[in-house]
PDB file of N, CA and C in Angstrom:
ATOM      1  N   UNK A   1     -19.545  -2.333   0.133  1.00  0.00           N
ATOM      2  CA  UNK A   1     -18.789  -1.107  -0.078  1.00  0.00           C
ATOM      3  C   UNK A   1     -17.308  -1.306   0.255  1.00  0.00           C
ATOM      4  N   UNK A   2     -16.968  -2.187   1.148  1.00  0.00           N
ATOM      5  CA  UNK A   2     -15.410  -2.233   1.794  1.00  0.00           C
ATOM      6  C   UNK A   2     -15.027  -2.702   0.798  1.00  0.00           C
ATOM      7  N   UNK A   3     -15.330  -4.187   0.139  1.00  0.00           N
ATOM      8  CA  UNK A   3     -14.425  -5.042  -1.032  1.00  0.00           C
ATOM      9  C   UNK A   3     -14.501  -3.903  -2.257  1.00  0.00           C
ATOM     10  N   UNK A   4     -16.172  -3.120  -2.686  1.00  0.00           N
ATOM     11  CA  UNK A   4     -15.516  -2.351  -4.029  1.00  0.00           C
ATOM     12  C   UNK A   4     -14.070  -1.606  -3.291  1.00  0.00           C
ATOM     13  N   UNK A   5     -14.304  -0.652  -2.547  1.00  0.00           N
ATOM     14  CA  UNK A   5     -13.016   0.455  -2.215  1.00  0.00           C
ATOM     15  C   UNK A   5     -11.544  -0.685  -2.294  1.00  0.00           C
ATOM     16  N   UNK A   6     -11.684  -1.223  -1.405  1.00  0.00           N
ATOM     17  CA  UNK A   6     -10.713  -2.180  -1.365  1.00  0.00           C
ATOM     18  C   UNK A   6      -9.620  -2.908  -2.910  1.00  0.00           C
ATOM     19  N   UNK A   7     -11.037  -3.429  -3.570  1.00  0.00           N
ATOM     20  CA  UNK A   7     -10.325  -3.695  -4.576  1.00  0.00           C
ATOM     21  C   UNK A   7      -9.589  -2.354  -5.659  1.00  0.00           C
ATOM     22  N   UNK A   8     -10.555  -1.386  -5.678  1.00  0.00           N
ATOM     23  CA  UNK A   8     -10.256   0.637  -6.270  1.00  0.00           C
ATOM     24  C   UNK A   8      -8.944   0.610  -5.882  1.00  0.00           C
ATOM     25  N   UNK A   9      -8.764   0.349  -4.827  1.00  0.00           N
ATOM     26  CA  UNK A   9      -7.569   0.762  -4.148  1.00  0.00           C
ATOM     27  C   UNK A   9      -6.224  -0.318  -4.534  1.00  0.00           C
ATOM     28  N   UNK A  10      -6.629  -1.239  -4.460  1.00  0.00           N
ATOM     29  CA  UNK A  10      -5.483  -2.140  -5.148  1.00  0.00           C
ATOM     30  C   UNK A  10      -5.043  -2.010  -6.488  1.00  0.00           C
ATOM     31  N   UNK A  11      -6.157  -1.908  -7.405  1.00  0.00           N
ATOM     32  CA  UNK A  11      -5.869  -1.818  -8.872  1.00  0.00           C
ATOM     33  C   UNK A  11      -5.122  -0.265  -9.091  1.00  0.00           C
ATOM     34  N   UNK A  12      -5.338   0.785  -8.313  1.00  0.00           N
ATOM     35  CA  UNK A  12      -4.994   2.152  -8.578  1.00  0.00           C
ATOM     36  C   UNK A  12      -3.525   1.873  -7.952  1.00  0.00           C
ATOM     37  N   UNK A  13      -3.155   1.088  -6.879  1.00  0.00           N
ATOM     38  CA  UNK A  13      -1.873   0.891  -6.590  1.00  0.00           C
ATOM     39  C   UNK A  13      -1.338  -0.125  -7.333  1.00  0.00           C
ATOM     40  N   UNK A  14      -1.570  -0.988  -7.993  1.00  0.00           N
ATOM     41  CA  UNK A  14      -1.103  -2.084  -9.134  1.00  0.00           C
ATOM     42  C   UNK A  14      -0.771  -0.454 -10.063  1.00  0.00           C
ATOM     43  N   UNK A  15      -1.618  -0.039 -10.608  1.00  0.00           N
ATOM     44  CA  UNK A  15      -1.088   0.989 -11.933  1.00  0.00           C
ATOM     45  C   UNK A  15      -0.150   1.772 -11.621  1.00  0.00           C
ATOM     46  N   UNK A  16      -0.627   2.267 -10.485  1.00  0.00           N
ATOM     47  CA  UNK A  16       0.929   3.342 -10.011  1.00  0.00           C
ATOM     48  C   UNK A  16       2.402   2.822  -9.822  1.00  0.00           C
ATOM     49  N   UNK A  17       2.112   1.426  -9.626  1.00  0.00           N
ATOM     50  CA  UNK A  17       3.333   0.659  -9.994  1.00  0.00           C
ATOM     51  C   UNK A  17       3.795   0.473 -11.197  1.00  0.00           C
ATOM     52  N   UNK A  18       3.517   0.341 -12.049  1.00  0.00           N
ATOM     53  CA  UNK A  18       3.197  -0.260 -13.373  1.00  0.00           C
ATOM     54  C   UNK A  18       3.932   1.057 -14.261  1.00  0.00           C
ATOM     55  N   UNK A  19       3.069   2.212 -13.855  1.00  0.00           N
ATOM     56  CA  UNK A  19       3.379   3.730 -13.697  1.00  0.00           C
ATOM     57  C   UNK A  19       5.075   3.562 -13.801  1.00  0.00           C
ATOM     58  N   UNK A  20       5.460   3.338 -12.651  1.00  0.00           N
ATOM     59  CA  UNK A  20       6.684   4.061 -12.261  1.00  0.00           C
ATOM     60  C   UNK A  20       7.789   3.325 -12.818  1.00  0.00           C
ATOM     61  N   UNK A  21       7.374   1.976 -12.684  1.00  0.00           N
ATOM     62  CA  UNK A  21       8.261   1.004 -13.452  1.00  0.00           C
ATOM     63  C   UNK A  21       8.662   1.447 -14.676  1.00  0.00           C
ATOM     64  N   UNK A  22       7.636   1.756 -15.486  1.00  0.00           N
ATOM     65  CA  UNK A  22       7.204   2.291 -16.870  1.00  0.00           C
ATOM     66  C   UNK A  22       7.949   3.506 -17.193  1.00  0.00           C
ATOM     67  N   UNK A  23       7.810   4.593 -16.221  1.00  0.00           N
ATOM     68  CA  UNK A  23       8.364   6.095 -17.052  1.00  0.00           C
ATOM     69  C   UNK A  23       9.217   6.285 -15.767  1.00  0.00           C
ATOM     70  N   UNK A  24       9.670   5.762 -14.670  1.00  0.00           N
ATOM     71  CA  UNK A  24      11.018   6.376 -13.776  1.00  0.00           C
ATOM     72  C   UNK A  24      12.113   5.694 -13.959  1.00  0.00           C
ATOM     73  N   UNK A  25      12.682   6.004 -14.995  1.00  0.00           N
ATOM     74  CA  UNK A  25      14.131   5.424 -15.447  1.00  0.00           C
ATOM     75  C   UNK A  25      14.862   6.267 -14.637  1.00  0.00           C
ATOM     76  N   UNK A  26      15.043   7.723 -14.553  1.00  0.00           N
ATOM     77  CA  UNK A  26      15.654   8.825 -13.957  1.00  0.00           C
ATOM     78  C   UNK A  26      14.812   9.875 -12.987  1.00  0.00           C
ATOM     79  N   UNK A  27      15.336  10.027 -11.920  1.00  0.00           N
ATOM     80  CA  UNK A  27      15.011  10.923 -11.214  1.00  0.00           C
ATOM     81  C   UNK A  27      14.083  12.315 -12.011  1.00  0.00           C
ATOM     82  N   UNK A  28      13.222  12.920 -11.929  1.00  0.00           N
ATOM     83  CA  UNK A  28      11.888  13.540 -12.063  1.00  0.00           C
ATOM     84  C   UNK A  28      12.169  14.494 -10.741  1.00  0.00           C
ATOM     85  N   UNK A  29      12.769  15.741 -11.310  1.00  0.00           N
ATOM     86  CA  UNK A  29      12.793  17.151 -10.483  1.00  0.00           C
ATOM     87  C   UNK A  29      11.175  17.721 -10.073  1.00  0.00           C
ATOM     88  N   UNK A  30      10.698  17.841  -9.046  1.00  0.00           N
ATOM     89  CA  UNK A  30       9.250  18.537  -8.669  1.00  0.00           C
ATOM     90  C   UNK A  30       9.569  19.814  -8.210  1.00  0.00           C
ATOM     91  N   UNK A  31      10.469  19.884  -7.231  1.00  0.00           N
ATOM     92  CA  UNK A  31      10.785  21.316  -6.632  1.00  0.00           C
ATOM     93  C   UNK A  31      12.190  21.361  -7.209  1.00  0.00           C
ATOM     94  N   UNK A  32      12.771  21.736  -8.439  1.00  0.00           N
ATOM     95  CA  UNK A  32      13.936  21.844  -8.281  1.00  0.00           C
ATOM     96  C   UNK A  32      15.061  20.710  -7.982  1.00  0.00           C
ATOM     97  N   UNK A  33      16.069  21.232  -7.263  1.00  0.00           N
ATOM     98  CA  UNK A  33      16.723  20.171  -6.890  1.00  0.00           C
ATOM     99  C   UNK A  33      16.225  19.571  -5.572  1.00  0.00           C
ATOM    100  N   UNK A  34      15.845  20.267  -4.785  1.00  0.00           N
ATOM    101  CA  UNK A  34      15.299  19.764  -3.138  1.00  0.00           C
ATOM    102  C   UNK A  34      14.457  18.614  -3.038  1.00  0.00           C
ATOM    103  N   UNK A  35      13.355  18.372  -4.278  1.00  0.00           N
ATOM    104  CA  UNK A  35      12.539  17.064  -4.233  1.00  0.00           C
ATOM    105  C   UNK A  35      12.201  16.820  -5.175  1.00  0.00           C
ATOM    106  N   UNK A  36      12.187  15.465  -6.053  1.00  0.00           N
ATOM    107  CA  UNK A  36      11.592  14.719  -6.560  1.00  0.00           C
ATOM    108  C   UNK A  36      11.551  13.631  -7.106  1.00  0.00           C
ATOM    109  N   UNK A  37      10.947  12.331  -7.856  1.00  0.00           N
ATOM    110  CA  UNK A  37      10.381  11.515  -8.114  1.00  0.00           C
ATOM    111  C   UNK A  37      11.737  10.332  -8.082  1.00  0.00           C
ATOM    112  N   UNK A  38      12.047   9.455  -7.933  1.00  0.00           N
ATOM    113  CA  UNK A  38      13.026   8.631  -7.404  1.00  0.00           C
ATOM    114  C   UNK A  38      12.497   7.126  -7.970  1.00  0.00           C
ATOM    115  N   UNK A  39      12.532   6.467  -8.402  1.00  0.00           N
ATOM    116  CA  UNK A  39      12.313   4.729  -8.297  1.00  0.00           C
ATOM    117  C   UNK A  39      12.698   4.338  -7.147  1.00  0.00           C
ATOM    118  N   UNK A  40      12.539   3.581  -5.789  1.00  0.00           N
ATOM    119  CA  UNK A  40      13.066   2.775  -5.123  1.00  0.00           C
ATOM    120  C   UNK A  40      12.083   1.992  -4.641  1.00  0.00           C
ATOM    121  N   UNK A  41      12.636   0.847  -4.454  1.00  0.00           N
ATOM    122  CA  UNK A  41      12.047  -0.748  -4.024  1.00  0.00           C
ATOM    123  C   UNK A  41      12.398  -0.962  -2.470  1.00  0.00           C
ATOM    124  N   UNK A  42      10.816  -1.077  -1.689  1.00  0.00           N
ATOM    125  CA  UNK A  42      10.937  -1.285  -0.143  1.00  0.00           C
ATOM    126  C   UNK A  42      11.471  -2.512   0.322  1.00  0.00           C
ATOM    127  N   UNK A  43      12.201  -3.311   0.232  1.00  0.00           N
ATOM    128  CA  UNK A  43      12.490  -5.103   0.628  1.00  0.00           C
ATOM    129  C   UNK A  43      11.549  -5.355   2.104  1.00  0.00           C
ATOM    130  N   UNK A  44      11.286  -4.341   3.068  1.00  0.00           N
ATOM    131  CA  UNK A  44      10.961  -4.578   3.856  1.00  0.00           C
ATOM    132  C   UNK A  44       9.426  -4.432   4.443  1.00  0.00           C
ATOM    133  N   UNK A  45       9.128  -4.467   5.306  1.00  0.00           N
ATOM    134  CA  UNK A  45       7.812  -4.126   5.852  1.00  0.00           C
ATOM    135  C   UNK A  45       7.339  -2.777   5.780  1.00  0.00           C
ATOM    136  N   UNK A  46       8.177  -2.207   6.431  1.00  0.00           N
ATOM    137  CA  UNK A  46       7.643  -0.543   5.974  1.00  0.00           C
ATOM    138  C   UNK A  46       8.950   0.299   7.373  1.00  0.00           C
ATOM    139  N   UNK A  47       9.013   0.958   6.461  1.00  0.00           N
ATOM    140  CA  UNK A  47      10.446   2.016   6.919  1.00  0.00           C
ATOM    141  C   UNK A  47      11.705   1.117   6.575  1.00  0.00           C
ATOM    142  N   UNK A  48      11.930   0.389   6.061  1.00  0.00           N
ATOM    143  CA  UNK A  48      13.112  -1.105   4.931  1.00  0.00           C
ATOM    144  C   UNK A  48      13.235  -1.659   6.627  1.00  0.00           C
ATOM    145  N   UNK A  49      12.489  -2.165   7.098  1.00  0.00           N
ATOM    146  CA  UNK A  49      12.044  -2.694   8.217  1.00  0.00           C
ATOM    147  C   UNK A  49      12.615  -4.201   7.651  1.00  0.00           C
ATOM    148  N   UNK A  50      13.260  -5.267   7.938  1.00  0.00           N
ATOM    149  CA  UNK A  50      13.085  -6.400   7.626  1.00  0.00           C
ATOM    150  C   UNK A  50      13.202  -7.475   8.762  1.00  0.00           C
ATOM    151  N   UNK A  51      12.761  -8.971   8.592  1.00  0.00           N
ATOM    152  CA  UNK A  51      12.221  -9.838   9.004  1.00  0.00           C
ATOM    153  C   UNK A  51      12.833 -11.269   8.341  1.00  0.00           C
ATOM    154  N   UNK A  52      13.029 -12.526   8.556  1.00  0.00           N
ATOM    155  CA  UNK A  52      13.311 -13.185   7.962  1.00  0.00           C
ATOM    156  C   UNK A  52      11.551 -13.855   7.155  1.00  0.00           C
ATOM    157  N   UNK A  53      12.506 -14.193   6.334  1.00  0.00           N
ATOM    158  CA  UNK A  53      10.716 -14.305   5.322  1.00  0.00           C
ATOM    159  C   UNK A  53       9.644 -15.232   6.039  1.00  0.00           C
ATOM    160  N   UNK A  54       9.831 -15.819   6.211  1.00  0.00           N
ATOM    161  CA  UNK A  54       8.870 -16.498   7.315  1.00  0.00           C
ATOM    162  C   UNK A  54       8.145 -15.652   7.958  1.00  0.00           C
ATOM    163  N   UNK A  55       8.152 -15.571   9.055  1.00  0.00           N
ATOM    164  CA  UNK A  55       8.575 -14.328   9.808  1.00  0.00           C
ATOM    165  C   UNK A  55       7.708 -13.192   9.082  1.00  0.00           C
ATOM    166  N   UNK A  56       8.313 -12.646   8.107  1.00  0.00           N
ATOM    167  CA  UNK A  56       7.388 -11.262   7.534  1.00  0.00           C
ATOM    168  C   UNK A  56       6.596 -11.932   6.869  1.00  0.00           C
ATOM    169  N   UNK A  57       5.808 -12.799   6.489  1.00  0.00           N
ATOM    170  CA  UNK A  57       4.720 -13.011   5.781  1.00  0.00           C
ATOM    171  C   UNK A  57       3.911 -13.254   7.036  1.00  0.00           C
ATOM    172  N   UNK A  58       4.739 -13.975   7.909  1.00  0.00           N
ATOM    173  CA  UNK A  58       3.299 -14.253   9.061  1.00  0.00           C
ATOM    174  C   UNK A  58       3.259 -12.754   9.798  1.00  0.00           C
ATOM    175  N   UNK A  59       3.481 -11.924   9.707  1.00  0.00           N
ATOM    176  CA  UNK A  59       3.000 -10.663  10.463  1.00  0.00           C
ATOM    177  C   UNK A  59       2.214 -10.189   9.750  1.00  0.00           C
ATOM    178  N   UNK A  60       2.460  -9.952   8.650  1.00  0.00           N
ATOM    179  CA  UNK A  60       1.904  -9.630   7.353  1.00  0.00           C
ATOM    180  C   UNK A  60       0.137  -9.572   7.305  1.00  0.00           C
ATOM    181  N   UNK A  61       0.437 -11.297   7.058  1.00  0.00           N
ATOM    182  CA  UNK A  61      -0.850 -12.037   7.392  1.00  0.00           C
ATOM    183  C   UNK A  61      -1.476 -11.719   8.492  1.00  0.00           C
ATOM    184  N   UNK A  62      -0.989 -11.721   9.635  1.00  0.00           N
ATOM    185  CA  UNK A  62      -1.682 -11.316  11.381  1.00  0.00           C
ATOM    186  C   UNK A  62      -2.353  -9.889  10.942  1.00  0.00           C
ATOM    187  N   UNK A  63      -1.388  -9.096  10.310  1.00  0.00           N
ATOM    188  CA  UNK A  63      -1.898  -7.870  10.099  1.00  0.00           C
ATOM    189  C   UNK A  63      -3.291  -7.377   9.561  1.00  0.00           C
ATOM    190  N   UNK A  64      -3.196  -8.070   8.509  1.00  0.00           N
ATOM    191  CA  UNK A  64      -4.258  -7.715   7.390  1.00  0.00           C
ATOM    192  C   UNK A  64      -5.343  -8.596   7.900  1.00  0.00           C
ATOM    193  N   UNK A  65      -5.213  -9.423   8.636  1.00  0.00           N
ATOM    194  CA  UNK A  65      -6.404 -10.239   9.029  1.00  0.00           C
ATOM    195  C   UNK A  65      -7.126  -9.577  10.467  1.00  0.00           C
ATOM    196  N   UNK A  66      -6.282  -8.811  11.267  1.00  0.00           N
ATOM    197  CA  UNK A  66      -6.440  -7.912  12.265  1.00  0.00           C
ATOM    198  C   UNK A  66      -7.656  -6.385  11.650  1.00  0.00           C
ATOM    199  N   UNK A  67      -6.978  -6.242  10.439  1.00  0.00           N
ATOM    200  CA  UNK A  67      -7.445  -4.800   9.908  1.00  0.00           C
ATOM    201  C   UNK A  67      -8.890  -5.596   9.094  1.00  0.00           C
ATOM    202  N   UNK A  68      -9.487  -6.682   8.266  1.00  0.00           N
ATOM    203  CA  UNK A  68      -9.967  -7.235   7.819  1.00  0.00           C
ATOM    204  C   UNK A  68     -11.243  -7.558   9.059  1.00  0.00           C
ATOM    205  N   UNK A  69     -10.340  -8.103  10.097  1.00  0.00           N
ATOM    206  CA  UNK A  69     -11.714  -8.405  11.627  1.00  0.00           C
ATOM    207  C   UNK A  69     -12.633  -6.771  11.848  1.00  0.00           C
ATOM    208  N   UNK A  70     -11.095  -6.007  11.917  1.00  0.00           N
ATOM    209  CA  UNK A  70     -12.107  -4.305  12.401  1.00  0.00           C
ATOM    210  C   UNK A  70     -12.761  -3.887  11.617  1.00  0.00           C
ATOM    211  N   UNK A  71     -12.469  -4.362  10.013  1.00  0.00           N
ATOM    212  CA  UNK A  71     -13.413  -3.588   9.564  1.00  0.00           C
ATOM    213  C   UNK A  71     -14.644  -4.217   9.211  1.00  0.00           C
ATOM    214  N   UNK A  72     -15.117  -5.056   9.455  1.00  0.00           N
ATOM    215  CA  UNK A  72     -15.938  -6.239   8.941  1.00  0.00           C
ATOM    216  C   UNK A  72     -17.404  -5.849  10.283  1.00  0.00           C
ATOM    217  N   UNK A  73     -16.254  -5.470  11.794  1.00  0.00           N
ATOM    218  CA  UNK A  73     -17.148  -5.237  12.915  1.00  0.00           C
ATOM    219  C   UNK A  73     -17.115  -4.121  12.848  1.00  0.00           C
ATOM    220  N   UNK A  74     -17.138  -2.703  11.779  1.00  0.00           N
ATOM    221  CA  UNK A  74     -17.333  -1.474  12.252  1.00  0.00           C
ATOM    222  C   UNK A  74     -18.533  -1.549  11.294  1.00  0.00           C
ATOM    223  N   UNK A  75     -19.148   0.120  11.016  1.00  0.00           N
ATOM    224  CA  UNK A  75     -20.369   0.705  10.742  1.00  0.00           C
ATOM    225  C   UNK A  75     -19.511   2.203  10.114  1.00  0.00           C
ATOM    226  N   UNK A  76     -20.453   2.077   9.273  1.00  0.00           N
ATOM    227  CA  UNK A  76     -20.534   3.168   8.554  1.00  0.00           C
ATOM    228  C   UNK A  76     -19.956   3.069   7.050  1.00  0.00           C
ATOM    229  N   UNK A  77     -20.275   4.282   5.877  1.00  0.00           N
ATOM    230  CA  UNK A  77     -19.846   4.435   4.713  1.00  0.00           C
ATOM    231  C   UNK A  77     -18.172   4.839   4.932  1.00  0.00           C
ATOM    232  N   UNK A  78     -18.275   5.700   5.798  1.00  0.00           N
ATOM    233  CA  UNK A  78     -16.492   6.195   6.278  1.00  0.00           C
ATOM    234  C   UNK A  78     -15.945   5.342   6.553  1.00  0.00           C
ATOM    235  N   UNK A  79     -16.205   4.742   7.551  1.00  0.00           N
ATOM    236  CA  UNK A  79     -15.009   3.332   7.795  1.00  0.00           C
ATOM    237  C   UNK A  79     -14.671   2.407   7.034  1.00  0.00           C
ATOM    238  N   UNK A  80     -15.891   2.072   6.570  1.00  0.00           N
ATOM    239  CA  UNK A  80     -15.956   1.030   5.237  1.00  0.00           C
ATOM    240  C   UNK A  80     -15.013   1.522   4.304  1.00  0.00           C
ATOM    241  N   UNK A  81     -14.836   2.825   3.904  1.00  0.00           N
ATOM    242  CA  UNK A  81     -14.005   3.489   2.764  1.00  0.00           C
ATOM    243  C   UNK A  81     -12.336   3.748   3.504  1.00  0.00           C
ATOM    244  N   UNK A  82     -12.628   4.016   4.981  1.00  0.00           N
ATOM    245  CA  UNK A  82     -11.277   4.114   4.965  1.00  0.00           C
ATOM    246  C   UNK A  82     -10.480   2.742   5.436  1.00  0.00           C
ATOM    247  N   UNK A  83     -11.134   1.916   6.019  1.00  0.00           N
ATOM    248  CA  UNK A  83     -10.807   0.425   6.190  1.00  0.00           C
ATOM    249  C   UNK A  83     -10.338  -0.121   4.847  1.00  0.00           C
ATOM    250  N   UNK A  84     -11.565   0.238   3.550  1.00  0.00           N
ATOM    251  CA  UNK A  84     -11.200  -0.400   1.893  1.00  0.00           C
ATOM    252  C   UNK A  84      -9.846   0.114   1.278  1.00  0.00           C
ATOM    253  N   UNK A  85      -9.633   1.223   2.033  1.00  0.00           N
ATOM    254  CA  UNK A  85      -8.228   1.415   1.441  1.00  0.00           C
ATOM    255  C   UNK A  85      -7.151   1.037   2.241  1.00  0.00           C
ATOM    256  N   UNK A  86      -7.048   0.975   3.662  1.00  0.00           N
ATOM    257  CA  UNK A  86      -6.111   0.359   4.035  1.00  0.00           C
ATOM    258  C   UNK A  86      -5.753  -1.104   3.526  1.00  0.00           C
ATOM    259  N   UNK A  87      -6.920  -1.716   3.423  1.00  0.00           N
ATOM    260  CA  UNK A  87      -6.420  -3.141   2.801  1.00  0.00           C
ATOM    261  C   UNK A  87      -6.273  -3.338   1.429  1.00  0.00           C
ATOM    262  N   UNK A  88      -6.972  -2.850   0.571  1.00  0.00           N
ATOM    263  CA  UNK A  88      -6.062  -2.674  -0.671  1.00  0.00           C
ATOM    264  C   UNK A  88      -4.646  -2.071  -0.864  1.00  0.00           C
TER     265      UNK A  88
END
């Protein structure tokens, strides 16, 4: 159950990329002027967090292999599903 969700979850985030690349040439109004739809590219880890590349691939890696150990030693359909999407 973890690898199907897991992989669900990658391919639905591969398309939503694919998505945005595809039709966000220009900003996409949702509320008006106050919010909406933007193109931008993260360079970094998360919050444009950066690392020298070295460096951010090996955390990277520590990471997902950290989240990959917990979920491998937990139980249940829930965890399994919410573990499969964190790593996808």
């Amino acid at each position: 159950m973890l690898w199907i969700v897991s992989l669900i979850a990658f391919l639905l985030s591969l398309a939503g990329n694919l998505a945005a690349d595809a039709f966000l040439q220009e900003r996409i109004p949702v509320i008006g002027s106050f919010a909406g739809l933007t193109l931008t590219h993260n360079s970094g880890v998360a919050f444009g967090v950066t690392f020298p590349p070295l460096i951010q691939v090996l955390l990277i890696a520590c990471a997902l292999a950290l989240v990959i150990r917990l979920a491998l030693s937990s139980r249940g359909v829930i965890n399994a599903v919410a573990f499969g999407l964190i790593i996808g």
